[in-house]
Protein backbone atom coordinates (compact mmCIF):
# COMPACT_ATOMS: atom_id res chain seq x y z
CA UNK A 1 -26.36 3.23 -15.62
CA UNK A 2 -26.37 4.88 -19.35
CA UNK A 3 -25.68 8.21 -17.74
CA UNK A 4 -23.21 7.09 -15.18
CA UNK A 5 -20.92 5.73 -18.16
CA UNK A 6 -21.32 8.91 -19.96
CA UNK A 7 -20.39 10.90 -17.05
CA UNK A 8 -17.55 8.48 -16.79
CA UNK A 9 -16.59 9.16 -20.30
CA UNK A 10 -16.87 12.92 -20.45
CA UNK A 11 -14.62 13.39 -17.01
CA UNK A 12 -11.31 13.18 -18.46
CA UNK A 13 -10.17 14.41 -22.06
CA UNK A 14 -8.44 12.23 -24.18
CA UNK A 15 -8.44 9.92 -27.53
CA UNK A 16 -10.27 6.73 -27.55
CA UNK A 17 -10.60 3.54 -29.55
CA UNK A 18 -13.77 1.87 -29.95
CA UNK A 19 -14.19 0.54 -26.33
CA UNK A 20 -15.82 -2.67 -26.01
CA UNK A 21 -13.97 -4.13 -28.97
CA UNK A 22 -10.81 -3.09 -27.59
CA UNK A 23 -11.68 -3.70 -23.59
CA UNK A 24 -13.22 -7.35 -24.57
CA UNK A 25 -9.61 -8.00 -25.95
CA UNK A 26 -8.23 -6.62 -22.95
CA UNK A 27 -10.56 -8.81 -20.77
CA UNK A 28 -9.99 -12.09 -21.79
CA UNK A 29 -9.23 -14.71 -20.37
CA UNK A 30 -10.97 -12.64 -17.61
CA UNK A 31 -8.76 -11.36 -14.78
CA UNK A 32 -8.39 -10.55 -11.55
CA UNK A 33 -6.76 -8.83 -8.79
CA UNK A 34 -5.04 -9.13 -4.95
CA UNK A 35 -4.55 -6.10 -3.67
CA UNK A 36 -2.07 -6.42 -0.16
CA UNK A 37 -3.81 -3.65 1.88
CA UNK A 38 -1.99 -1.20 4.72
CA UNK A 39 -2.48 -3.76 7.67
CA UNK A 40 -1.03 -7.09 5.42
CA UNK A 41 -4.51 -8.07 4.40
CA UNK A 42 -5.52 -8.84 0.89
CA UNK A 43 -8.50 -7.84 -0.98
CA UNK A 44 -9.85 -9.31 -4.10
CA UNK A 45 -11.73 -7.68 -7.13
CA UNK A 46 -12.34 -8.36 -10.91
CA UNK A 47 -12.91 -5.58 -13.59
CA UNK A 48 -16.25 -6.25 -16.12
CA UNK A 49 -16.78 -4.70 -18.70
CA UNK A 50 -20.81 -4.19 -19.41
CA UNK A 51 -21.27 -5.13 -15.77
CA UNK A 52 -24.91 -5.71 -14.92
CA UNK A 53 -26.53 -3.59 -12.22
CA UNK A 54 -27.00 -6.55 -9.92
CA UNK A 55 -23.14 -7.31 -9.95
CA UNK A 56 -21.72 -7.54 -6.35
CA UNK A 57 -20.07 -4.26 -4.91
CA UNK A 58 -16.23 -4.83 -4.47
CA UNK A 59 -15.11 -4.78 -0.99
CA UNK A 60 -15.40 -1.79 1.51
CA UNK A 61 -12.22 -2.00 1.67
CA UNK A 62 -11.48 -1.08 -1.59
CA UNK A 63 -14.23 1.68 -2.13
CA UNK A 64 -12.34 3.26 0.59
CA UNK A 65 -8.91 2.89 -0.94
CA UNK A 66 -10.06 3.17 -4.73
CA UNK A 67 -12.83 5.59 -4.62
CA UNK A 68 -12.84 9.33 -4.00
CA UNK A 69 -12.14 12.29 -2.83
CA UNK A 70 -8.58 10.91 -3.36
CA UNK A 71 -7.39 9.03 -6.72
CA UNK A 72 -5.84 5.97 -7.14
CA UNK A 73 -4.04 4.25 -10.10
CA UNK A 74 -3.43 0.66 -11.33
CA UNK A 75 0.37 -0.44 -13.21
CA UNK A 76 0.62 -4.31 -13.98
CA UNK A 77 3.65 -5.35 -16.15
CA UNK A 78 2.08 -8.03 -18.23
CA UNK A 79 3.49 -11.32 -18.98
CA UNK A 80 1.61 -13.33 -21.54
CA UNK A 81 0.71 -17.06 -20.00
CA UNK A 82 3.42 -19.28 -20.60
CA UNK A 83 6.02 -17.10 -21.41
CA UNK A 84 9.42 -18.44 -21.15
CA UNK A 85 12.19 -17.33 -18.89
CA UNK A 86 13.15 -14.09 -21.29
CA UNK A 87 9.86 -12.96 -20.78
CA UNK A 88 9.57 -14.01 -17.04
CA UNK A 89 13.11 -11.83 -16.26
CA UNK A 90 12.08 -9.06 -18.96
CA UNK A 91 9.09 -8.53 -17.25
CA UNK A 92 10.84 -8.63 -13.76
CA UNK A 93 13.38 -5.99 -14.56
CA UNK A 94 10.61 -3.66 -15.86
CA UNK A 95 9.05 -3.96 -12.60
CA UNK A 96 11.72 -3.48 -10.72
CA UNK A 97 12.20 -0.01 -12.87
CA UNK A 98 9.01 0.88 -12.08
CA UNK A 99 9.12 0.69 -8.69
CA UNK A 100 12.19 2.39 -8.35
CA UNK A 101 10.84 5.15 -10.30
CA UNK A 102 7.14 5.28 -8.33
CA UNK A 103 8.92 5.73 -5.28
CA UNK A 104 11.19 9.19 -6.67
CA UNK A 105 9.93 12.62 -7.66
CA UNK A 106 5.88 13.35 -8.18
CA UNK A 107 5.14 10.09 -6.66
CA UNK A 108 6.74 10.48 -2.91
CA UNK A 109 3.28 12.09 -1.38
CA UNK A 110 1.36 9.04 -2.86
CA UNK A 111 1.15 5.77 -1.15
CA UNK A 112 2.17 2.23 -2.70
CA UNK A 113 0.82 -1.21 -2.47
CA UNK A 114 1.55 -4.50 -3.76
CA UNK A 115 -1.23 -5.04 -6.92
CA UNK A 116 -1.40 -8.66 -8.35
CA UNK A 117 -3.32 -9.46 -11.64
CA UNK A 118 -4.33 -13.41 -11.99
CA UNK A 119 -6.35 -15.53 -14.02
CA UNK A 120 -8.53 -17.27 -11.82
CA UNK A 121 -8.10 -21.02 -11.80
CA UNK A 122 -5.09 -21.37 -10.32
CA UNK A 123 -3.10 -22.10 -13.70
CA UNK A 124 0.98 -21.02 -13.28
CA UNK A 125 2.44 -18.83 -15.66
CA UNK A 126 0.17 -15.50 -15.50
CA UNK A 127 0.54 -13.79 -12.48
CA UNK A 128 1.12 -10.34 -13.57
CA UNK A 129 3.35 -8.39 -11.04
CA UNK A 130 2.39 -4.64 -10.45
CA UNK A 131 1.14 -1.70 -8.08
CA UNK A 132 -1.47 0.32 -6.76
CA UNK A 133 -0.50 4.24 -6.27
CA UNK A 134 -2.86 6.17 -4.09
CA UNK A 135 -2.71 9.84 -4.84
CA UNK A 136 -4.35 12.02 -1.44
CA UNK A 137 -4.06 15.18 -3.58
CA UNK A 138 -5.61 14.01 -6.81
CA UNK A 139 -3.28 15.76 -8.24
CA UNK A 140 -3.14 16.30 -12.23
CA UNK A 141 0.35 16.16 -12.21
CA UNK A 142 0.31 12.84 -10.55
CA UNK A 143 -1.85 11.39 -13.65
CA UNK A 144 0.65 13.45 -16.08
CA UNK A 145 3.67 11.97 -14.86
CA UNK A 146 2.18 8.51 -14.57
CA UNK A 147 1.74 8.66 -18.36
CA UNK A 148 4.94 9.77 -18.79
CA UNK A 149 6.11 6.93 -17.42
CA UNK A 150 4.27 4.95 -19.57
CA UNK A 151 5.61 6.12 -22.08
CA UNK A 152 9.06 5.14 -21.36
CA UNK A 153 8.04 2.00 -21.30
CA UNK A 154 9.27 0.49 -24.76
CA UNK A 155 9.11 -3.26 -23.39
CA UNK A 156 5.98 -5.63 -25.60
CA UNK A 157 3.46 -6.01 -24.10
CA UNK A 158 3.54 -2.68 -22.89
CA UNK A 159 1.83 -1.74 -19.50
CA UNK A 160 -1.72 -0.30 -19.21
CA UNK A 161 -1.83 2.55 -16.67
CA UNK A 162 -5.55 2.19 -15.02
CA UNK A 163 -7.42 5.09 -13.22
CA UNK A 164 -10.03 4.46 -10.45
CA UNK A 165 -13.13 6.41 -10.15
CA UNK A 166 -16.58 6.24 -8.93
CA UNK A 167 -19.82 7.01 -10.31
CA UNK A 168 -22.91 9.12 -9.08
CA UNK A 169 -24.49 5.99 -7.24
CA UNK A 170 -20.78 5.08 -6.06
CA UNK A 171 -20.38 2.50 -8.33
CA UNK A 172 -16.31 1.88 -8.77
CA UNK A 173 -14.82 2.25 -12.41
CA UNK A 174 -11.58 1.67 -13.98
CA UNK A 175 -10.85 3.49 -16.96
CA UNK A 176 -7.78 2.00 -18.73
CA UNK A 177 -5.13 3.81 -20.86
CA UNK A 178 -1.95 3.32 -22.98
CA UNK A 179 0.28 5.28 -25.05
CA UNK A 180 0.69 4.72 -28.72
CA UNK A 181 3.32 7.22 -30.56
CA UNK A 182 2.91 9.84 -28.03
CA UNK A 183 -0.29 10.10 -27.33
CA UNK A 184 -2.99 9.06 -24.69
CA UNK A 185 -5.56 6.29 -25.90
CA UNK A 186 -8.43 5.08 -23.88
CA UNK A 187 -8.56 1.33 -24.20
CA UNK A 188 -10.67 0.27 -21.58
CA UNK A 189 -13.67 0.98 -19.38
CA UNK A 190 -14.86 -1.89 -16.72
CA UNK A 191 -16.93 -1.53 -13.27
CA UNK A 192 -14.84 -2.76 -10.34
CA UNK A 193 -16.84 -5.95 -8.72
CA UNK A 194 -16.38 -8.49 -5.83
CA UNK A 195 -14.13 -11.77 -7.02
CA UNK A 196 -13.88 -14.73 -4.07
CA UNK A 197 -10.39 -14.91 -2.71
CA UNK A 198 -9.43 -18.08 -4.28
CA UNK A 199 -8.30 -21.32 -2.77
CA UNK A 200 -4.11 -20.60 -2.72
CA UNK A 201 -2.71 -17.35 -3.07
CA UNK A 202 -2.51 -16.36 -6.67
CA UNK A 203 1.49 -16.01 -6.84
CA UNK A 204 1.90 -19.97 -5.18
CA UNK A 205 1.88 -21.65 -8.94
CA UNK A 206 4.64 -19.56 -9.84
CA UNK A 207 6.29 -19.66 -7.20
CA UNK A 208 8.59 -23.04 -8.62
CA UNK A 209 9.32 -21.19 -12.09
CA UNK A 210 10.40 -18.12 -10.42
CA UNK A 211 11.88 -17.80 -7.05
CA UNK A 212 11.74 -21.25 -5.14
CA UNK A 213 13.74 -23.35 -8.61
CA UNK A 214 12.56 -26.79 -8.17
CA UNK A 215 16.43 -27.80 -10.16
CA UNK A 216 19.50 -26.30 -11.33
CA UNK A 217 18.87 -26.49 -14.65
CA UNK A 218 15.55 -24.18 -13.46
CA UNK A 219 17.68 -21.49 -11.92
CA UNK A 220 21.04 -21.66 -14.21
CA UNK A 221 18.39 -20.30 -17.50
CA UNK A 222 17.29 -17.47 -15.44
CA UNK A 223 21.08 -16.82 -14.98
CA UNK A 224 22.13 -17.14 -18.74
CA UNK A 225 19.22 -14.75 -19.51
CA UNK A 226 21.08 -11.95 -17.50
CA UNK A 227 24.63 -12.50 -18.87
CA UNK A 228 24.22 -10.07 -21.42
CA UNK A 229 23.39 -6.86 -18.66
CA UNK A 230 25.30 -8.40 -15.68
CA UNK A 231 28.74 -9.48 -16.36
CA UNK A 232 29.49 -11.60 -13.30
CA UNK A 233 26.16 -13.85 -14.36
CA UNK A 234 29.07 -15.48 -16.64
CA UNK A 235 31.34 -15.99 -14.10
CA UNK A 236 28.78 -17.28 -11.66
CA UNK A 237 27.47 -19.83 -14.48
CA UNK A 238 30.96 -21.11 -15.58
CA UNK A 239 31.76 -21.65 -11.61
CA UNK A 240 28.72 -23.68 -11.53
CA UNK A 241 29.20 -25.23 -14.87
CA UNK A 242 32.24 -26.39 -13.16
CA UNK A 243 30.35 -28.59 -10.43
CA UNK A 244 29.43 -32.47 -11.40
CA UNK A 245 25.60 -32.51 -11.88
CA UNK A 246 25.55 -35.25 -9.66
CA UNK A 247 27.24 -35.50 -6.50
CA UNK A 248 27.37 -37.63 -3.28
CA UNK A 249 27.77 -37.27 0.33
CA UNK A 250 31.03 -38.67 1.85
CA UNK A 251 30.48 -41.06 4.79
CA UNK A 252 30.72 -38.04 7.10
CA UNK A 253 27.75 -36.54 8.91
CA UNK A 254 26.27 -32.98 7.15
CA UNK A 255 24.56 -30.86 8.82
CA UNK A 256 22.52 -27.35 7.83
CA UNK A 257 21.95 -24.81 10.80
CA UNK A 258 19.59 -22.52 9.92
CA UNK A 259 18.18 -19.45 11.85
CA UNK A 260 17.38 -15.74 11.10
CA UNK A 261 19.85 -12.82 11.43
CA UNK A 262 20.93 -12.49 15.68
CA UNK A 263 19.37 -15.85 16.68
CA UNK A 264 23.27 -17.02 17.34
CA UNK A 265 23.95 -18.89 14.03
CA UNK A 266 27.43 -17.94 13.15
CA UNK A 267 28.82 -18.43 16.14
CA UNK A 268 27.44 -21.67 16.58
CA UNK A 269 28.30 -23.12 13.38
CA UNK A 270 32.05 -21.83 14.14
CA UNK A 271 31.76 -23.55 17.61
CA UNK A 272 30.11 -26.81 16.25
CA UNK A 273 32.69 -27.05 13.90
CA UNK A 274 35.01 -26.28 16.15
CA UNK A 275 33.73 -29.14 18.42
CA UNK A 276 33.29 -31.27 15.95
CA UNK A 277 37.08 -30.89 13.85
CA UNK A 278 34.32 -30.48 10.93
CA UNK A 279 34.69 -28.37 8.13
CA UNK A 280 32.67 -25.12 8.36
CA UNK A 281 31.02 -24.30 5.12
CA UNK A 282 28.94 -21.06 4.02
CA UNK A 283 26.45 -20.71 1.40
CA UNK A 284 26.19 -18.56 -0.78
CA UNK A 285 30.29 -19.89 -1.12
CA UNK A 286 33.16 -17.48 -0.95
CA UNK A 287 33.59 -17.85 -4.65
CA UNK A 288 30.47 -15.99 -5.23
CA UNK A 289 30.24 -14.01 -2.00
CA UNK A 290 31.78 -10.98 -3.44
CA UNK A 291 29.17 -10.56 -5.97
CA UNK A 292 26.54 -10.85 -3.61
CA UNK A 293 25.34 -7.13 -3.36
CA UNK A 294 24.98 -6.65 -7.00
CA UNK A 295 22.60 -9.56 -7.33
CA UNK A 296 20.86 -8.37 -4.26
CA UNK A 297 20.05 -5.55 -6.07
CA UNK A 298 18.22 -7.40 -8.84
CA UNK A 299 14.84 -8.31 -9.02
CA UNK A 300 13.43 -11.28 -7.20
CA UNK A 301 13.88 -14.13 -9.76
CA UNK A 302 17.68 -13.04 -10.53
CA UNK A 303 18.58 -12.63 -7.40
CA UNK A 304 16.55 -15.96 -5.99
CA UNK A 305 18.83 -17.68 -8.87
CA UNK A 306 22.06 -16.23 -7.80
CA UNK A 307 21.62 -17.89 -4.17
CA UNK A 308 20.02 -21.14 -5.36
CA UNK A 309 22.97 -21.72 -8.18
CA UNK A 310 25.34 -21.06 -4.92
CA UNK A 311 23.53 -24.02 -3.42
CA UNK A 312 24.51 -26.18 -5.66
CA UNK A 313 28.09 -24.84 -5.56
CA UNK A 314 28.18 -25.66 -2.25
CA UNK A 315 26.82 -28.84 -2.89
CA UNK A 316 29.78 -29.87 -4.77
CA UNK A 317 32.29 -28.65 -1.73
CA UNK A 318 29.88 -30.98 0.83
CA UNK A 319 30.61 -34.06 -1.48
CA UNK A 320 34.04 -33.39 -1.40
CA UNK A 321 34.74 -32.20 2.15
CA UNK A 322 32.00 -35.09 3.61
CA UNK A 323 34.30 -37.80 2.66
CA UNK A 324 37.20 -36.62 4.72
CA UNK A 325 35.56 -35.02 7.80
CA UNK A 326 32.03 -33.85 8.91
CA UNK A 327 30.64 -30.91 7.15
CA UNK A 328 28.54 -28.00 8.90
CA UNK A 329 26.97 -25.56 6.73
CA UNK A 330 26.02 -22.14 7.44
CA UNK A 331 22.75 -21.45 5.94
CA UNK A 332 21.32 -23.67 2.79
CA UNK A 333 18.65 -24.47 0.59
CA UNK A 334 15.67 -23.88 3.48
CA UNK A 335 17.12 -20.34 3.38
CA UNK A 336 17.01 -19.50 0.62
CA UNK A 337 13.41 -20.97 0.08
CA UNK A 338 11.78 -19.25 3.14
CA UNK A 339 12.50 -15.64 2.16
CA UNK A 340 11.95 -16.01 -1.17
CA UNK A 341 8.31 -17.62 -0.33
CA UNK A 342 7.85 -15.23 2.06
CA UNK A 343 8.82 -11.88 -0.30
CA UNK A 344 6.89 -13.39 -2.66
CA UNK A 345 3.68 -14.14 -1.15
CA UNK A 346 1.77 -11.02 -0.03
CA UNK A 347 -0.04 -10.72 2.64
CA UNK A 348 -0.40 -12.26 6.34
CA UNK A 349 1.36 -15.61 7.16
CA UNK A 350 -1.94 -17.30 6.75
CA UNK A 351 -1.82 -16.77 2.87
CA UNK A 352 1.13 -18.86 2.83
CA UNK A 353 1.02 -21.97 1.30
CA UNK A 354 -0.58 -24.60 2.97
CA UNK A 355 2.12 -27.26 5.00
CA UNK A 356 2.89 -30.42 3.08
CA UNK A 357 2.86 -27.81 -0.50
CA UNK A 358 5.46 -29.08 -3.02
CA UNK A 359 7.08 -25.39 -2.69
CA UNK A 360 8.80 -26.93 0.67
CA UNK A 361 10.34 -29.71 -0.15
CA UNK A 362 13.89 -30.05 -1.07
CA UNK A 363 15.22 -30.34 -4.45
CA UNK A 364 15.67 -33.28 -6.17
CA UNK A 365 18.67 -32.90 -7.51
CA UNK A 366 20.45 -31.02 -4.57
CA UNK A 367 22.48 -33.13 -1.90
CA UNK A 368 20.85 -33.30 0.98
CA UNK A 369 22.37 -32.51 4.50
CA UNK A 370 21.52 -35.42 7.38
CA UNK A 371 20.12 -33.31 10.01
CA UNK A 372 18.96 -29.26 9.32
CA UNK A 373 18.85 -27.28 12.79
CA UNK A 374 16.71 -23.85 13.13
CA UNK A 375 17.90 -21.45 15.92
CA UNK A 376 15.18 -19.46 17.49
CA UNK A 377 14.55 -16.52 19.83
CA UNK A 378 12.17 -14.35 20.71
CA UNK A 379 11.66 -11.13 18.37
CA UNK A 380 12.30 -8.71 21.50
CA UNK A 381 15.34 -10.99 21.81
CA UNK A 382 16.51 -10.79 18.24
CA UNK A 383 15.71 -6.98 18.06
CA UNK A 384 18.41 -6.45 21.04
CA UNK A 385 20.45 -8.14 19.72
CA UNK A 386 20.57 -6.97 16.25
CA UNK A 387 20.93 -3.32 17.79
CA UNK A 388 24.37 -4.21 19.93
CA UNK A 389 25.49 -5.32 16.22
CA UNK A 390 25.62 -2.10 14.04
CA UNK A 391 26.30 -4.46 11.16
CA UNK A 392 25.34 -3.43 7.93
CA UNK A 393 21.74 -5.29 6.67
CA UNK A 394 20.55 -6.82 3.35
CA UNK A 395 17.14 -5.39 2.27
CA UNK A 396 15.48 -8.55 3.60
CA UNK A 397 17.68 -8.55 7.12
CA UNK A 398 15.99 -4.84 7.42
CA UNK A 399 12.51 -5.83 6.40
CA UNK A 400 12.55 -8.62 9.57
CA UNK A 401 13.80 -6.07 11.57
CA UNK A 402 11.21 -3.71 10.65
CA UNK A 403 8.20 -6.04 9.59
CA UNK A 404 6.90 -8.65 12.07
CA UNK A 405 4.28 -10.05 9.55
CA UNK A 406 7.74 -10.88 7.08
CA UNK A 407 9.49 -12.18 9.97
CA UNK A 408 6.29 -14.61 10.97
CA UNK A 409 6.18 -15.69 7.53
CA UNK A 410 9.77 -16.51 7.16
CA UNK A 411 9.52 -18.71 10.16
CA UNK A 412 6.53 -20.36 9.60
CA UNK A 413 8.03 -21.68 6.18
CA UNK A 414 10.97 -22.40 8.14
CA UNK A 415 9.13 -24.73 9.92
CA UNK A 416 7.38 -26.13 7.09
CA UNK A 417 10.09 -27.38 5.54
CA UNK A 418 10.12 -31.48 4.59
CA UNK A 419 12.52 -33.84 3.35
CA UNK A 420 14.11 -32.66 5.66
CA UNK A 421 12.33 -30.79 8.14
CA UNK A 422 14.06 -28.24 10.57
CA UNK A 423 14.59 -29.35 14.02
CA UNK A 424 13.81 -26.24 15.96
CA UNK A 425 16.19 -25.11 18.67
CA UNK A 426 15.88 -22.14 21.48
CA UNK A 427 18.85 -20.66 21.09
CA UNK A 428 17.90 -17.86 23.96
CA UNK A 429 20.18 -19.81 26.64
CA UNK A 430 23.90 -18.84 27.49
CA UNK A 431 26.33 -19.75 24.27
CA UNK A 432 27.42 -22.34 26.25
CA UNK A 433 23.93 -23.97 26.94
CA UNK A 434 23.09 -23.46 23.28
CA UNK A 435 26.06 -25.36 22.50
CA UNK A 436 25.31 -28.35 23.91
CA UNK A 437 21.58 -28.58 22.97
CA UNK A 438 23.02 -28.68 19.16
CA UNK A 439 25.70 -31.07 19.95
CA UNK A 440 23.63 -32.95 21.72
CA UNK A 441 21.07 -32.99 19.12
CA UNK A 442 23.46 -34.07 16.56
CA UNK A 443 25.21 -36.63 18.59
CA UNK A 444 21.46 -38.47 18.85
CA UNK A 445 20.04 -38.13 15.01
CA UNK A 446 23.52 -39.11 13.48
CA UNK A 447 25.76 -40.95 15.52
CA UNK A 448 28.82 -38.83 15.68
């Protein structure tokens, strides 16, 4: 073991600080790490520093993906526990950088995968957002402009950049670095070992503080934190600022129809409403509509806020509109909960969270439609007929398109959803057939 480390130690040049002062710091509270693997499967490993000999071996998995003859590298933007919503968008902005900039240049020949760091125990607040960059070349260059990039990075606490490597009895290693004025400093050195996949996926704690904003108040700081580098924020805040905190449904009937992109959905709200002399709403609202592509192009918890804020915009409009006529609504708060759970949440649709979670239930403080409906078809279905549209997609519409494991996870939160629940509805039938399933359907649960 002595002379494994000391191979370790002599195999790449560079500075370093008095290691297990140094790597204990960077150790604790121990750590851990998800790893969402090529076929959607996850893979969990700690690093230990002084590992005994006896230690378990990390998954195959991994020694195929971390060990040699290629090289792989570990970036996690750190977010100290408990940090407040600065931090939490600071920290999502960087990573967004990052992987704008790890998928340009040097980088293109590597692959990328989703890294998460965690402390184990299930606590929310220090998920640690990041990647895994496998280099088939092990190329130097790759390592140089890694380090680079580093070094860019002017943001506290700055990133560690961590290099994989294996010993002579294929043990796996991680040697840690960071830059200090310039320079390369070794700060780390800690054998790669099994960790037990814990009970919920390491993200789910976060998940209210971040993407799925249990109230407005939640989402409107996240919003106020990005006025200063995205002008509309303002105008998005002082349109919501402009809604009553708390509002109330007319004595007319509201109801949410849901569904994914092609299932049918906006021409059956437009014939509902059409049926029903109801008043066809949209969410996000026309007022912030236009603005939509900018915050699409934010990272998850600014752009989650954007939609949710608009939720509560509409919100206002139902409690208006509700007391003079029934209200449909094109898309609502379920939407905007299932793809953010789903984006979020890496893996297969089994690492969800668990139905009856407190991530799928509705807000609180949100009015709450009488009756949500969920249009379905099947993918092959949905795939023809998103190809007869030649519509331009959002990054998510393209992802369903292209990823079934998304799509499945989408639905299945879909149809998780409590308080209310989503009524599900085949809408694979003629328009006219579909039409009076939903009518139907509404005509039963709420008496119009």
């Amino acid at each position: 073991m002595a002379f494994a480390r000391r191979l370790l130690r002599g195999r790449l040049s560079g500075p370093r600080v008095g290691l297990r002062g140094v790597c204990a710091g960077a150790m604790a509270p121990p750590r851990r790490f998800v790893l969402e693997l090529p076929d959607c499967s996850l893979a969990h490993f700690a690093l230990l520093a002084d590992a005994p000999g006896h230690a378990d071996a990390p998954d195959p998995r991994l020694a195929a993906l971390l060990g040699p003859p290629e090289r792989s590298y570990s970036l996690c933007v750190p977010v100290t526990p408990g940090a407040g919503c600065g931090a939490r968008v600071r920290a999502a902005r960087l990573h967004h950088r990052l992987l704008h900039q790890l998928r340009r240049g040097p980088f293109q020949r590597c692959q990328l995968l989703r890294l998460l760091c965690y402390c184990p125990g299930g606590q929310a607040g220090g998920a640690q957002h990041g990647f895994l960059l496998r280099d088939p070349q092990d190329d130097p260059d790759t390592r140089r402009a890694l380090l680079e990039l580093l070094g860019t990075c002017h943001e506290a606490p700055r990133p560690h950049l961590g290099e994989f490597e294996a010993d002579l009895p294929g043990q796996l290693w991680q040697r840690l670095w960071e830059m200090q004025d310039g320079r390369r400093l070794q700060v780390g050195c800690a054998r790669v070992v099994a960790a037990p996949e814990p009970p919920l996926h390491p993200v789910v704690p976060d998940l209210a503080s971040s993407v799925v904003f249990r109230d407005r108040e939640v989402a409107r700081a996240v919003l106020e934190e990005c006025t200063s580098f995205i002008p509309e924020a303002r105008a998005v805040l002082d349109l919501v600022d402009q809604c009553p905190k708390q509002v109330q449904k007319g004595k007319f009937q509201v109801v949410a129809i849901e569904g994914l992109d092609a299932t049918g959905k906006t021409t059956v709200t437009q014939s509902v409403a059409d049926s029903l002399k109801a008043v066809l709403l949209k969410s996000p609202p026309s007022c912030i509509g236009q603005w939509r592509k900018i915050f699409d192009d934010e990272p998850a918890i600014i752009r989650r806020a954007f939609y949710s804020l608009g939720n509560y915009i509409v919100a206002s409009e139902i409690a208006k509109e509700s007391a003079k006529s029934p209200v449909i609504v094109d898309r609502y708060w379920h939407s905007t909960a299932t793809y953010a759970i789903a984006t979020e949440v890496s893996g297969g649709p089994q690492h969800l969270p668990p139905a009856h979670h407190p991530v799928y239930q509705w807000p609180e403080d949100l009015l709450k439609p009488d009756l949500v409906l969920l249009l379905t078809v099947s993918p092959e279905e949905r795939l023809q007929r998103l190809q007869g549209r030649g519509m331009e997609k959002t990054r998510e519409e393209a992802e369903l398109e292209a990823n079934s494991v998304f799509r499945q996870k989408v639905e299945m939160s879909y149809q998780r959803m409590e308080n209310p629940g989503c009524h599900v509805v085949d809408a694979s039938p003629s328009r006219e057939k579909v039409l009076q399933m939903v009518l139907s359907l509404i005509q039963n649960r709420c008496n119009l």
